[in-house]
N, C-alpha and C. Protein backbone atom coordinates (compact mmCIF):
# COMPACT_ATOMS: atom_id res chain seq x y z
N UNK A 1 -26.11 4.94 -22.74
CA UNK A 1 -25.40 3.68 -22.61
C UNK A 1 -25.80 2.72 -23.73
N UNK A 2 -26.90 2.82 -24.66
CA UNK A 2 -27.47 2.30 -25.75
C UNK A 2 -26.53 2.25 -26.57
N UNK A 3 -25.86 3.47 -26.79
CA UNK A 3 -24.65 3.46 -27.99
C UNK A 3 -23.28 2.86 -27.55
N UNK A 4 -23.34 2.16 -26.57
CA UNK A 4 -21.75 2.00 -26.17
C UNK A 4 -21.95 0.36 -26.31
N UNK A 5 -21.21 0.09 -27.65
CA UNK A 5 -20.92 -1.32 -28.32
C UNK A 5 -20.46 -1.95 -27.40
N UNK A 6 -20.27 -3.57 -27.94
CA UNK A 6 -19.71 -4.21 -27.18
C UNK A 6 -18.25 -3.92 -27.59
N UNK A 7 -17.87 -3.52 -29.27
CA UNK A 7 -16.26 -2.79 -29.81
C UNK A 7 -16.12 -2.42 -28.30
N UNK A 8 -16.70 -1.04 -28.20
CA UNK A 8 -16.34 0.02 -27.12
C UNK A 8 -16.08 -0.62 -26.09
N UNK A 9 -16.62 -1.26 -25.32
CA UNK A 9 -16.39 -2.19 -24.24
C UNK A 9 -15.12 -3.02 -24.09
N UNK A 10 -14.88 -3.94 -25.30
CA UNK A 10 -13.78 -4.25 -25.62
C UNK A 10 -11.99 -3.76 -25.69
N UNK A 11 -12.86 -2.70 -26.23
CA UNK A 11 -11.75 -1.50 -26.46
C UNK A 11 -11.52 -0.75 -25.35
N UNK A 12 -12.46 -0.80 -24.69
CA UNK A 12 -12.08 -0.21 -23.14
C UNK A 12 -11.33 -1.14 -22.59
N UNK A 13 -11.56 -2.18 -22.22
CA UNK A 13 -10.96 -3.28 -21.45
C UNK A 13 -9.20 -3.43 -22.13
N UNK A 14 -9.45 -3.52 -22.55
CA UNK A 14 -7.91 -3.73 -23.93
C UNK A 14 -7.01 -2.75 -23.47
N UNK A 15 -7.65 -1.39 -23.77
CA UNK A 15 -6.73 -0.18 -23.15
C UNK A 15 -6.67 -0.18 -21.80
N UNK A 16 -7.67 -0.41 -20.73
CA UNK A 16 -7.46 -0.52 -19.69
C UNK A 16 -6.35 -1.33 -19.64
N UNK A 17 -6.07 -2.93 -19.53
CA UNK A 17 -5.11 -3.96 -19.67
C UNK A 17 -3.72 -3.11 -20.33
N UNK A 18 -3.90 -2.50 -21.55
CA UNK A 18 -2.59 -2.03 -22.27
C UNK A 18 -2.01 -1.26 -21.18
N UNK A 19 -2.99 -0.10 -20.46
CA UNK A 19 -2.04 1.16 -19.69
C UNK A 19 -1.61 0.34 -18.25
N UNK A 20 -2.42 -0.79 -17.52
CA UNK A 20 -2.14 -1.30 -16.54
C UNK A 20 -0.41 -2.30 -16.64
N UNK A 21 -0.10 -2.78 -17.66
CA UNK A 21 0.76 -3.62 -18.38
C UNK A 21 2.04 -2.64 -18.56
N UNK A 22 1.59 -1.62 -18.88
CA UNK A 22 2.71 -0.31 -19.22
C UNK A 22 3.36 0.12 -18.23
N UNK A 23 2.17 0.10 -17.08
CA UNK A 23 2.70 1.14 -15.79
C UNK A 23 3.54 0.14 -15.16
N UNK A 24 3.09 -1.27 -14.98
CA UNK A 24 4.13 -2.23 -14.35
C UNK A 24 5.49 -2.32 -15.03
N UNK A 25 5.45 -2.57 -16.33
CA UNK A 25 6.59 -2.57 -17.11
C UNK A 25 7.20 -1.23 -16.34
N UNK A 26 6.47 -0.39 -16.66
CA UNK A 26 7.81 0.90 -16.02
C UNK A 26 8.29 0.93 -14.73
N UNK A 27 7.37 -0.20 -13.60
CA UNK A 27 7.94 0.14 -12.47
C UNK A 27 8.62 -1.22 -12.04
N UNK A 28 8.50 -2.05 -13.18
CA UNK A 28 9.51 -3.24 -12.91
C UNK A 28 10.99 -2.75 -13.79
N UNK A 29 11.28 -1.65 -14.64
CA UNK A 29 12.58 -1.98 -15.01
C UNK A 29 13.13 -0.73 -14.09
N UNK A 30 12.51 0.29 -13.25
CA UNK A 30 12.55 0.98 -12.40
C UNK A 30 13.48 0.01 -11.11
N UNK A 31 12.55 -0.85 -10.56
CA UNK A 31 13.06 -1.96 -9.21
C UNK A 31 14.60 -2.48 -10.22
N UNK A 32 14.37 -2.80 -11.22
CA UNK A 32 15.16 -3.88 -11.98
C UNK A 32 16.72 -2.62 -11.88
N UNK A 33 16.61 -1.40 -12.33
CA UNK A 33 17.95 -0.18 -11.95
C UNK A 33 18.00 -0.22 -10.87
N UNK A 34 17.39 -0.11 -9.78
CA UNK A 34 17.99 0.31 -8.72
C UNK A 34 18.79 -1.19 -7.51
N UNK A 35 18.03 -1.79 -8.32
CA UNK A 35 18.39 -3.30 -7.89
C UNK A 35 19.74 -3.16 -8.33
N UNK A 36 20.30 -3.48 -9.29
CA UNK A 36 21.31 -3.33 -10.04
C UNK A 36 22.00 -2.02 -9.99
N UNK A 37 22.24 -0.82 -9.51
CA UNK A 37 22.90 -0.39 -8.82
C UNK A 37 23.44 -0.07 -7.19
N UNK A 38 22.20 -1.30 -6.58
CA UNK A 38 22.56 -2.04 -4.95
C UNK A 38 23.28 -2.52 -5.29
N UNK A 39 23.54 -3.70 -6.38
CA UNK A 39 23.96 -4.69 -5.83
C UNK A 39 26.02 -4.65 -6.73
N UNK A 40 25.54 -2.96 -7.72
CA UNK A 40 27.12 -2.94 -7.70
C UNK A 40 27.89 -2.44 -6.60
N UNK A 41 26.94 -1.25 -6.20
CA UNK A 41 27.33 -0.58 -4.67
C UNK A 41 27.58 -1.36 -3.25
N UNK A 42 27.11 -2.48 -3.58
CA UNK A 42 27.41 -3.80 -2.67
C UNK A 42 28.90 -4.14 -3.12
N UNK A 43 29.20 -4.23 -4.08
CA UNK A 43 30.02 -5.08 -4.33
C UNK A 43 31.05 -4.33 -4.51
N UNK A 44 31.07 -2.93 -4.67
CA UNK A 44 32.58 -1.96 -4.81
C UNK A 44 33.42 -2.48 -4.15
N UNK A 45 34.64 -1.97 -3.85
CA UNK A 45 35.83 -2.66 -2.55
C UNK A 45 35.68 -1.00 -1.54
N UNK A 46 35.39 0.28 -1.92
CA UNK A 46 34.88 1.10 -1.18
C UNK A 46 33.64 1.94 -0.96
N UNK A 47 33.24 1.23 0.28
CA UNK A 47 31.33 1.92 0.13
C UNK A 47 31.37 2.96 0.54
N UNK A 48 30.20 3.56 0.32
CA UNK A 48 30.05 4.88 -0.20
C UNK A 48 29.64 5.16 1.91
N UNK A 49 29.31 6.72 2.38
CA UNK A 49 29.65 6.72 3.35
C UNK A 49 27.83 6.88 3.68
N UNK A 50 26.31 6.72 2.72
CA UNK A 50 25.55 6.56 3.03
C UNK A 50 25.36 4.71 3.32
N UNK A 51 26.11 3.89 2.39
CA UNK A 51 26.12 2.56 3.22
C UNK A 51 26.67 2.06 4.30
N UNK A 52 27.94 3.07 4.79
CA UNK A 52 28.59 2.62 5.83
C UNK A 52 27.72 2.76 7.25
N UNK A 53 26.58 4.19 6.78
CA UNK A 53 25.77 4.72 7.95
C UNK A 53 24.69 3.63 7.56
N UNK A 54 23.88 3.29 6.84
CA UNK A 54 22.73 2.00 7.12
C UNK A 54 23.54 0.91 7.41
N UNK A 55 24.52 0.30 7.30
CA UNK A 55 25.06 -0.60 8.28
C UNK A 55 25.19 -0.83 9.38
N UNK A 56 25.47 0.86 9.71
CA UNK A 56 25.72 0.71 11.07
C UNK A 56 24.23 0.61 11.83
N UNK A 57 23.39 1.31 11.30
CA UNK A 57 22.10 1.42 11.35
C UNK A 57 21.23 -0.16 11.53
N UNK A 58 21.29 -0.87 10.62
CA UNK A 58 21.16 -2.14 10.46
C UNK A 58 21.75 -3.41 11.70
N UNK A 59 22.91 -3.17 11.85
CA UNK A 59 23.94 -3.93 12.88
C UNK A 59 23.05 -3.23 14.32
N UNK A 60 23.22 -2.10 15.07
CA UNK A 60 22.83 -1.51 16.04
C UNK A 60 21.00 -2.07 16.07
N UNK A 61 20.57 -2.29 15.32
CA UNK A 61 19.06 -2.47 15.45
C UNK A 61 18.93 -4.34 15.82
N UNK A 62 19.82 -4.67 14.79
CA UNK A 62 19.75 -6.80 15.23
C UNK A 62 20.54 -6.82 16.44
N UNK A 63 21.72 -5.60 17.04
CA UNK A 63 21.99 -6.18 18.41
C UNK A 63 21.03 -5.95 19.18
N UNK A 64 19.98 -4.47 19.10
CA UNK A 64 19.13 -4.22 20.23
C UNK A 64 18.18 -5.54 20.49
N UNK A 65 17.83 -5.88 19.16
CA UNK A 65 16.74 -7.46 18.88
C UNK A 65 17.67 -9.05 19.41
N UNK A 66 18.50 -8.49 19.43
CA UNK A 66 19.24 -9.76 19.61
C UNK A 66 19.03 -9.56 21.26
N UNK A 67 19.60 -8.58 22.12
CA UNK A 67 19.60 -7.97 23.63
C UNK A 67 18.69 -8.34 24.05
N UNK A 68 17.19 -7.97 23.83
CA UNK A 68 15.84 -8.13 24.07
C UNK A 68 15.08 -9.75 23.96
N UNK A 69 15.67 -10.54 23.37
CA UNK A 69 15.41 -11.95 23.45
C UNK A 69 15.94 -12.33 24.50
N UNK A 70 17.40 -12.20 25.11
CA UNK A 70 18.25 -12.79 25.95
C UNK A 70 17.65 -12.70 27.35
């Protein structure tokens, strides 16, 4: 551990920071596509027949929550 500069140290930290910075970048323009193909698939005039089933999915679950308050 005698030979490991403060460079080295530095340079560790730096690359650490560089690959941590990288991996977010990739998993923010990752969220950033799929976001952006929700929200064209939202907006078609015909949805596709896996959104018609989480709708229904979605709707059937806020009436059960809605039932259960009353």
């Amino acid at each position: 551990m005698a030979d490991f500069s403060l460079f080295g140290l530095i340079g560790l930290c730096i690359g650490f920071l560089w690959g941590i910075g990288c991996s977010l970048a990739i998993l923010y323009s990752i969220y950033l596509g799929g976001y952006r193909k929700a929200v064209a698939d939202s907006l078609a005039p015909e949805k596709s027949k896996r959104w018609n089933e989480t709708l229904k999915k979605v709707l059937a679950r806020r009436a059960a929550e809605a039932a259960e308050t009353k």
